[in-house]
N, C-alpha and C. Protein backbone atom coordinates (compact mmCIF):
# COMPACT_ATOMS: atom_id res chain seq x y z
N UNK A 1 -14.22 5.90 -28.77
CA UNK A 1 -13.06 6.22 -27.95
C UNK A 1 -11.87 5.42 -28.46
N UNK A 2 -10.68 6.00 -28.34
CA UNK A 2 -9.56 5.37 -28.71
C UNK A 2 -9.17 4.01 -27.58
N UNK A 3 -8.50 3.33 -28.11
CA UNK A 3 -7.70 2.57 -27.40
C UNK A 3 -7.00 2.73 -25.78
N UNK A 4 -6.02 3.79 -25.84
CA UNK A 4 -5.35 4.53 -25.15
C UNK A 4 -6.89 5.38 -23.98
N UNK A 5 -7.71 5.24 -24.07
CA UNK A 5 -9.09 5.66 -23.06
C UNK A 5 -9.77 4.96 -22.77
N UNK A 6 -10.09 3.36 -23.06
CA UNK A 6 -10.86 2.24 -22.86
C UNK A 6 -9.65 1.93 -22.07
N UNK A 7 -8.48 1.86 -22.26
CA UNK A 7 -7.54 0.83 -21.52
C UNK A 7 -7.37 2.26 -19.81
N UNK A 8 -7.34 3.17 -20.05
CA UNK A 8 -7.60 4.14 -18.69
C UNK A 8 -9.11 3.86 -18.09
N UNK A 9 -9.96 4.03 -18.68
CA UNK A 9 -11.55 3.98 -17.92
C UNK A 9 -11.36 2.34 -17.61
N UNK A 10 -10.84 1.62 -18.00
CA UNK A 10 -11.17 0.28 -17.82
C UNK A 10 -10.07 -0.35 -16.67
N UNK A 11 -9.18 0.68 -16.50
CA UNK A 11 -7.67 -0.05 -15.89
C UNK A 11 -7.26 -1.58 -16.56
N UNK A 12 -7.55 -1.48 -17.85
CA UNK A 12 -6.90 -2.87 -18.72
C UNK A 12 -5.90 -2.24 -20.02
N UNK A 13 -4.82 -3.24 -19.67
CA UNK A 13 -4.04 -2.51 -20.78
C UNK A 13 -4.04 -2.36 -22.30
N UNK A 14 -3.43 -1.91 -22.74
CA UNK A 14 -3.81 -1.82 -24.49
C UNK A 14 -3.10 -3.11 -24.91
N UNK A 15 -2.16 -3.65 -24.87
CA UNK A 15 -1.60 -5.11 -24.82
C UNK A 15 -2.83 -6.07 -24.81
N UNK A 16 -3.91 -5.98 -23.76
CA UNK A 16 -4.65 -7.03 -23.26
C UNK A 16 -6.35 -6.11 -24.52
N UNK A 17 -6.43 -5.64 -24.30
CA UNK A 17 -7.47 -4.84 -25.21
C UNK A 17 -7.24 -5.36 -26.34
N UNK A 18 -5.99 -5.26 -27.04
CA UNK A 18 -5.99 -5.90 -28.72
C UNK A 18 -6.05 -7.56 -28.31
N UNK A 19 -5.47 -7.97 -27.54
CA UNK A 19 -5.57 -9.19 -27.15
C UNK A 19 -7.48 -9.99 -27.48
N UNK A 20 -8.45 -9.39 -26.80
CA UNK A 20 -9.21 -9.53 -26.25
C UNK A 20 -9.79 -9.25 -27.78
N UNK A 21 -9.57 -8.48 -28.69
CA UNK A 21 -10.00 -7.80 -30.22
C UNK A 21 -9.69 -8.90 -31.29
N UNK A 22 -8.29 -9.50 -30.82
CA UNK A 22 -7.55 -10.44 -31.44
C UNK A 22 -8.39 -12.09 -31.24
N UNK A 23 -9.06 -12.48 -31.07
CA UNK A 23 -9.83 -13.65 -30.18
C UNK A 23 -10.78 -13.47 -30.29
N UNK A 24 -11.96 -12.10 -30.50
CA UNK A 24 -13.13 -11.70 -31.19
C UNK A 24 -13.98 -11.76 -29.76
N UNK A 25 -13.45 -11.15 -28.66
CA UNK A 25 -14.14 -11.16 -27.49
C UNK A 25 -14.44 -8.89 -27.80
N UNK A 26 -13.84 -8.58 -28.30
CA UNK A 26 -14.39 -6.99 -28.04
C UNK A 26 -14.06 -6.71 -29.84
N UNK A 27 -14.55 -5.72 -30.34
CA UNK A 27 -14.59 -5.22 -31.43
C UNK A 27 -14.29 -3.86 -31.76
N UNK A 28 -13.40 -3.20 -33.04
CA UNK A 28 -13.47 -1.88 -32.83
C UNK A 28 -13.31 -1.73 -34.57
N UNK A 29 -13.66 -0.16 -34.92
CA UNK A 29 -13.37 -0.21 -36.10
C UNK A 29 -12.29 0.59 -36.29
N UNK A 30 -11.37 1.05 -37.51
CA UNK A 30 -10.44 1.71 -37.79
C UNK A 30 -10.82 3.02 -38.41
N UNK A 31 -10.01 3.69 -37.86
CA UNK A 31 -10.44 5.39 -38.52
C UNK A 31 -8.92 5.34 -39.65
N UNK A 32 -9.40 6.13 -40.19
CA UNK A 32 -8.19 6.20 -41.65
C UNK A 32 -7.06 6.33 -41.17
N UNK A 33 -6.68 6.70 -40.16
CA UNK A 33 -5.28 6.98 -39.88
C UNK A 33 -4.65 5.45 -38.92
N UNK A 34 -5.97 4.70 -39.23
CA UNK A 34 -5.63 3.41 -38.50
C UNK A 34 -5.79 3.40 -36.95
N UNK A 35 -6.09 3.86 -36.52
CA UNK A 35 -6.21 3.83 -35.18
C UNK A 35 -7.46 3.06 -34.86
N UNK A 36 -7.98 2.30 -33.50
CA UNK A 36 -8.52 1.89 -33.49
C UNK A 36 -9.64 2.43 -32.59
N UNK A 37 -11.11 2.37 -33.47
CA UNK A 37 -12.07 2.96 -32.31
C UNK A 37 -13.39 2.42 -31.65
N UNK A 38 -13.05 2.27 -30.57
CA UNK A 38 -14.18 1.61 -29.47
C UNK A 38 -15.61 2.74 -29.63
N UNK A 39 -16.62 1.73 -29.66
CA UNK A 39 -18.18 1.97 -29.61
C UNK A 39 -18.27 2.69 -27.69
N UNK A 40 -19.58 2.89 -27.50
CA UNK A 40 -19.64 3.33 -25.54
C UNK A 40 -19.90 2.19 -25.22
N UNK A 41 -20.31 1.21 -25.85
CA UNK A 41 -20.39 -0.06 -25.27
C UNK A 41 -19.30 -1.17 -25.26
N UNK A 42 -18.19 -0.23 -25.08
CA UNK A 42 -17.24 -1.40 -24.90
C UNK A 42 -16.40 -1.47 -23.68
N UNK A 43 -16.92 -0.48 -22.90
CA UNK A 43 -16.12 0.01 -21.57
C UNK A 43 -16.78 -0.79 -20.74
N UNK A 44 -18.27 -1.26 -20.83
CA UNK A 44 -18.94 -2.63 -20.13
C UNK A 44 -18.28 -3.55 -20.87
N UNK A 45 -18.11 -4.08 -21.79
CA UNK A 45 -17.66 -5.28 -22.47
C UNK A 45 -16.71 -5.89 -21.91
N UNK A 46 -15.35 -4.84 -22.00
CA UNK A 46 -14.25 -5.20 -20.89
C UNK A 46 -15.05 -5.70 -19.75
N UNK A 47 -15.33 -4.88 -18.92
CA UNK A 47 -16.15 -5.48 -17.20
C UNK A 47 -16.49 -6.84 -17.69
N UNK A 48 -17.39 -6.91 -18.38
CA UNK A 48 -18.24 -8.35 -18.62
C UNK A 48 -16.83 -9.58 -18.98
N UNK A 49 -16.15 -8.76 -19.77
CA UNK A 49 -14.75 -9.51 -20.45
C UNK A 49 -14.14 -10.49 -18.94
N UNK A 50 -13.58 -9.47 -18.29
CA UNK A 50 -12.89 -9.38 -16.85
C UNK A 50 -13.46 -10.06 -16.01
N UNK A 51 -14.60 -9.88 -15.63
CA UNK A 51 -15.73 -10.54 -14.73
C UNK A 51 -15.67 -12.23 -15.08
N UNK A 52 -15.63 -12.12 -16.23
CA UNK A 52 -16.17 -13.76 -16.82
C UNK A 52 -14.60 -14.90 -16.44
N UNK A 53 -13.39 -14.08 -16.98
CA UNK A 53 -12.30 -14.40 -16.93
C UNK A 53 -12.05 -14.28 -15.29
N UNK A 54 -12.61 -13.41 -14.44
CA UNK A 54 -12.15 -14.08 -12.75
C UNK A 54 -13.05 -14.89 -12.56
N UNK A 55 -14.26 -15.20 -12.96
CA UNK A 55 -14.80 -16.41 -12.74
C UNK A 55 -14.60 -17.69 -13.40
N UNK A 56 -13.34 -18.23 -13.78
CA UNK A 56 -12.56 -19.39 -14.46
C UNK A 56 -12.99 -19.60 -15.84
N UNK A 57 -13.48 -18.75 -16.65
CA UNK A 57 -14.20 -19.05 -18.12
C UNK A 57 -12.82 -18.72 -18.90
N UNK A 58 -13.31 -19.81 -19.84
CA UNK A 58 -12.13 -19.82 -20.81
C UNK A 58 -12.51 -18.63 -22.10
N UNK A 59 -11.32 -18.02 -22.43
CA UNK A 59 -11.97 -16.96 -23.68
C UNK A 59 -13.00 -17.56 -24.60
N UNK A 60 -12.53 -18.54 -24.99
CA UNK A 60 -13.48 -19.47 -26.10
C UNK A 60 -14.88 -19.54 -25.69
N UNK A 61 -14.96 -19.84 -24.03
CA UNK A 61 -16.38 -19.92 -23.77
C UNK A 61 -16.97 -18.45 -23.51
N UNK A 62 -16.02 -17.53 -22.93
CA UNK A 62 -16.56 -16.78 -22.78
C UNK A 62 -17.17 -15.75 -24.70
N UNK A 63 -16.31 -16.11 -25.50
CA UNK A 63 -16.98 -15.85 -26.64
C UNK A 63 -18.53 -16.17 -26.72
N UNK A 64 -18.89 -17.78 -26.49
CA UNK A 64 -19.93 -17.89 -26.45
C UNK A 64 -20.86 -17.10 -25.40
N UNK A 65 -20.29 -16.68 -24.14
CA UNK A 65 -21.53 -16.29 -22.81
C UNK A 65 -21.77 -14.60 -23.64
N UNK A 66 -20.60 -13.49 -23.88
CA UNK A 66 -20.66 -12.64 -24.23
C UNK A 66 -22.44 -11.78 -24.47
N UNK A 67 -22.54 -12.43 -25.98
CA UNK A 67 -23.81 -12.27 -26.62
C UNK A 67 -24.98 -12.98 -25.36
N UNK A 68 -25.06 -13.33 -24.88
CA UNK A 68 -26.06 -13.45 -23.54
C UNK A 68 -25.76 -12.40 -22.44
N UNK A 69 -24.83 -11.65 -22.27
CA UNK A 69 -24.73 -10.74 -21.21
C UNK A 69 -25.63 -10.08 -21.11
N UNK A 70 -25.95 -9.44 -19.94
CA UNK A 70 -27.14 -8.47 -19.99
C UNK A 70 -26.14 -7.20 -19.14
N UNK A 71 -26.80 -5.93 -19.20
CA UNK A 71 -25.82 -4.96 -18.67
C UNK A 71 -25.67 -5.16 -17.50
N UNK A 72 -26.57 -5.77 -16.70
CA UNK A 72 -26.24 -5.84 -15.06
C UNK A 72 -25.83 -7.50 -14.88
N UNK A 73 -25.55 -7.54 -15.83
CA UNK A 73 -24.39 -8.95 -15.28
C UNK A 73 -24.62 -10.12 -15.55
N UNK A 74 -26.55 -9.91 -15.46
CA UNK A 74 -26.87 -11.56 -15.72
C UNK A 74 -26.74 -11.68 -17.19
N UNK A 75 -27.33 -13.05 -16.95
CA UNK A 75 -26.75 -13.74 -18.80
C UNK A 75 -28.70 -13.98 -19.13
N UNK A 76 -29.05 -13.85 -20.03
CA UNK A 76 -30.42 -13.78 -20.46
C UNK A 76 -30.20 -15.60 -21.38
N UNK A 77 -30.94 -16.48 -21.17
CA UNK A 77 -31.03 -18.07 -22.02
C UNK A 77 -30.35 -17.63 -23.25
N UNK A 78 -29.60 -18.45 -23.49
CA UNK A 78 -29.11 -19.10 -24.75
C UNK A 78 -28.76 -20.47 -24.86
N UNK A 79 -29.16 -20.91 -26.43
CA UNK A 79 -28.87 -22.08 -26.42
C UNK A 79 -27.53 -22.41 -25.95
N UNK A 80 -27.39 -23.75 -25.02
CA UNK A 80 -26.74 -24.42 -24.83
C UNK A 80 -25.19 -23.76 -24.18
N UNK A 81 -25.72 -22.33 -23.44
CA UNK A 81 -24.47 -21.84 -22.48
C UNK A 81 -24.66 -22.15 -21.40
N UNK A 82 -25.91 -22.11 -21.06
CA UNK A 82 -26.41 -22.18 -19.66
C UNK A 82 -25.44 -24.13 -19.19
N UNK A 83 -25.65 -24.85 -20.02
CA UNK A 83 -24.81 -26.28 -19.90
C UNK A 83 -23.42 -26.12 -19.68
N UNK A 84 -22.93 -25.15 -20.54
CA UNK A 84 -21.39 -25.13 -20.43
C UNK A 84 -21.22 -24.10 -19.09
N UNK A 85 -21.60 -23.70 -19.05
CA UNK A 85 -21.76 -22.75 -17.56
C UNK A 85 -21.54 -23.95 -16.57
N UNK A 86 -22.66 -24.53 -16.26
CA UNK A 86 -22.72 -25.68 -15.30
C UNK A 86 -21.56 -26.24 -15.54
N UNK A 87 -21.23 -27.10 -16.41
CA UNK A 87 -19.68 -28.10 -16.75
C UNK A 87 -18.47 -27.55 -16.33
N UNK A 88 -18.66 -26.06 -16.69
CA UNK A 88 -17.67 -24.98 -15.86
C UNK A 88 -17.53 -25.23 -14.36
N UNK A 89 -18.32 -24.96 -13.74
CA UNK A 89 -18.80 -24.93 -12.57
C UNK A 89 -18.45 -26.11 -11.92
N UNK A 90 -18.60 -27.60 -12.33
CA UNK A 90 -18.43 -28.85 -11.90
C UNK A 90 -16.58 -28.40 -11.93
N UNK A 91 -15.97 -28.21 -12.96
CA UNK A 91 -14.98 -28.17 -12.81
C UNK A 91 -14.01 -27.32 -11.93
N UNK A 92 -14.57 -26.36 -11.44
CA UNK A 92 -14.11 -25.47 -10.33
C UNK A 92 -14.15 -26.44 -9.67
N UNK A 93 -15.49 -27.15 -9.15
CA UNK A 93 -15.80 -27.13 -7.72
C UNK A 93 -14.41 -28.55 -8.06
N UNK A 94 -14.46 -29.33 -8.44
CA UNK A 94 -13.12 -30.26 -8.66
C UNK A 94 -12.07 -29.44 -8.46
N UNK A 95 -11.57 -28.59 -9.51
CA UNK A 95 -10.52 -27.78 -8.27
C UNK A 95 -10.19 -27.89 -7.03
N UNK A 96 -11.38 -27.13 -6.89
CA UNK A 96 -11.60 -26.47 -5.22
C UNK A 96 -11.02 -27.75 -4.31
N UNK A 97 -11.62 -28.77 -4.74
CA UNK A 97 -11.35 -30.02 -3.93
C UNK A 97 -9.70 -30.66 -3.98
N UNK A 98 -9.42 -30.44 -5.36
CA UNK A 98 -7.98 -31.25 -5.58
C UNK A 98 -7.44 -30.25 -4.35
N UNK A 99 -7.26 -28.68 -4.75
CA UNK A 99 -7.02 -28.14 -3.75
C UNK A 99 -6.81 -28.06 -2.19
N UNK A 100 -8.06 -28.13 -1.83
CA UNK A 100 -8.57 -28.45 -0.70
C UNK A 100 -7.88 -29.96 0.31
N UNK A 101 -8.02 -31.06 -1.40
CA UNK A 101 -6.83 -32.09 -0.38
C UNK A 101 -5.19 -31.80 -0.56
N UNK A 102 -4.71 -31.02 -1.17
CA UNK A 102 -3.55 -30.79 -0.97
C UNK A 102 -3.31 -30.02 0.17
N UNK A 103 -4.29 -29.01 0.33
CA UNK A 103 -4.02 -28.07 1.54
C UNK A 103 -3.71 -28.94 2.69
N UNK A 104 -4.67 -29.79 2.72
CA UNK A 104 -4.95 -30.79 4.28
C UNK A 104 -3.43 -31.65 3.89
N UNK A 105 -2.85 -32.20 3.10
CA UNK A 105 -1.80 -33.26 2.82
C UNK A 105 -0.30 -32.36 3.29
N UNK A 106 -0.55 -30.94 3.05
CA UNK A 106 0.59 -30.27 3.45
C UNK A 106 0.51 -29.74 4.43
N UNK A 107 -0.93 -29.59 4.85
CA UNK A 107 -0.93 -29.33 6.56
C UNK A 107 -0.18 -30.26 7.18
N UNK A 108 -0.68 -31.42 7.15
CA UNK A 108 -0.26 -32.65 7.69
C UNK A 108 1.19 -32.91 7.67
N UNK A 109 1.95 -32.65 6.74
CA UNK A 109 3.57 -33.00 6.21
C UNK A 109 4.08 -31.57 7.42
N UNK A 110 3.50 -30.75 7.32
CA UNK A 110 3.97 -29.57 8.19
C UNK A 110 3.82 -30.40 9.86
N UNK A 111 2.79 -30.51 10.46
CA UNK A 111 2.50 -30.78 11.58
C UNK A 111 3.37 -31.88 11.66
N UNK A 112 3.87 -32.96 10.94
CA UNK A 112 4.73 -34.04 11.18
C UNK A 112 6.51 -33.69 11.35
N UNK A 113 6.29 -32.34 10.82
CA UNK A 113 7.92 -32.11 10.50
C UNK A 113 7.99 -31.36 12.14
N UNK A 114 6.76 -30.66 12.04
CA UNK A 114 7.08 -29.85 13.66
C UNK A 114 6.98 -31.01 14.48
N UNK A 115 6.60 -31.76 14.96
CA UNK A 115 6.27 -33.11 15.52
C UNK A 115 7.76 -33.38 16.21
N UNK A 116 8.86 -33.96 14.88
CA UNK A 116 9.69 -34.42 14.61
C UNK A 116 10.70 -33.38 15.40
N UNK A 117 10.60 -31.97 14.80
CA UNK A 117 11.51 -31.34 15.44
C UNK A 117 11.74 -31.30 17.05
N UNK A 118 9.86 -30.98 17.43
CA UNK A 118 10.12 -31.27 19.11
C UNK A 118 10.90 -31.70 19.62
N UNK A 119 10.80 -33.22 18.91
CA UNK A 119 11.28 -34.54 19.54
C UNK A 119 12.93 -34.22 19.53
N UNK A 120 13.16 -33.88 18.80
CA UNK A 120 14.93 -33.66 18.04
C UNK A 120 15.42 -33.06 19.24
């Protein structure tokens, strides 16, 4: 399939498709007139692509998870992803938290300003 039909079946744009080609996360070959042509297995690839990238993976890693995908999502052992997975994971959940105390620090700055106004 062309370009211009992976980026419709997939709702991803052709911008982000060469992107994703460009970085060696999807693959296609060229037909003589240069155009570029997607395998049937690349309309999951994207999904798997997409999927990995809303779950905070960096392209680089997700290069590595890729080749472990399985079609329904899970990742089948490979050396030494299953670790970077986890390290991933530690680092969300750090997020989550830096997060989490800012939320509460600006709750707080809020509830003090309404506080204040009462009083005013």
């Amino acid at each position: 399939m062309l370009i211009g039909q992976l980026a419709r079946r997939t709702g991803t744009s052709e911008r982000l498709l060469r992107y994703y080609e460009r970085v060696g996360l999807l693959a296609s070959t060229r037909r003589a007139n240069g155009y570029r042509e997607y395998d049937d297995g690349a309309e999951q690839t994207v999904g798997q692509i997409r999927a990995l990238l809303a779950a905070g993976l960096s392209t680089s890693l997700i290069r590595q998870v890729l080749p472990c995908a399985l079609s329904d999502g899970a990742l089948r052992p490979c050396p030494g992803v299953l670790d970077k997975l986890h390290a991933q994971l530690a680092q969300l959940d750090r997020r989550a938290e830096e997060l989490a105390q800012a939320r509460r620090s600006l709750r707080q700055a809020i509830t003090a300003s309404e506080q204040a106004q009462r009083v005013d």
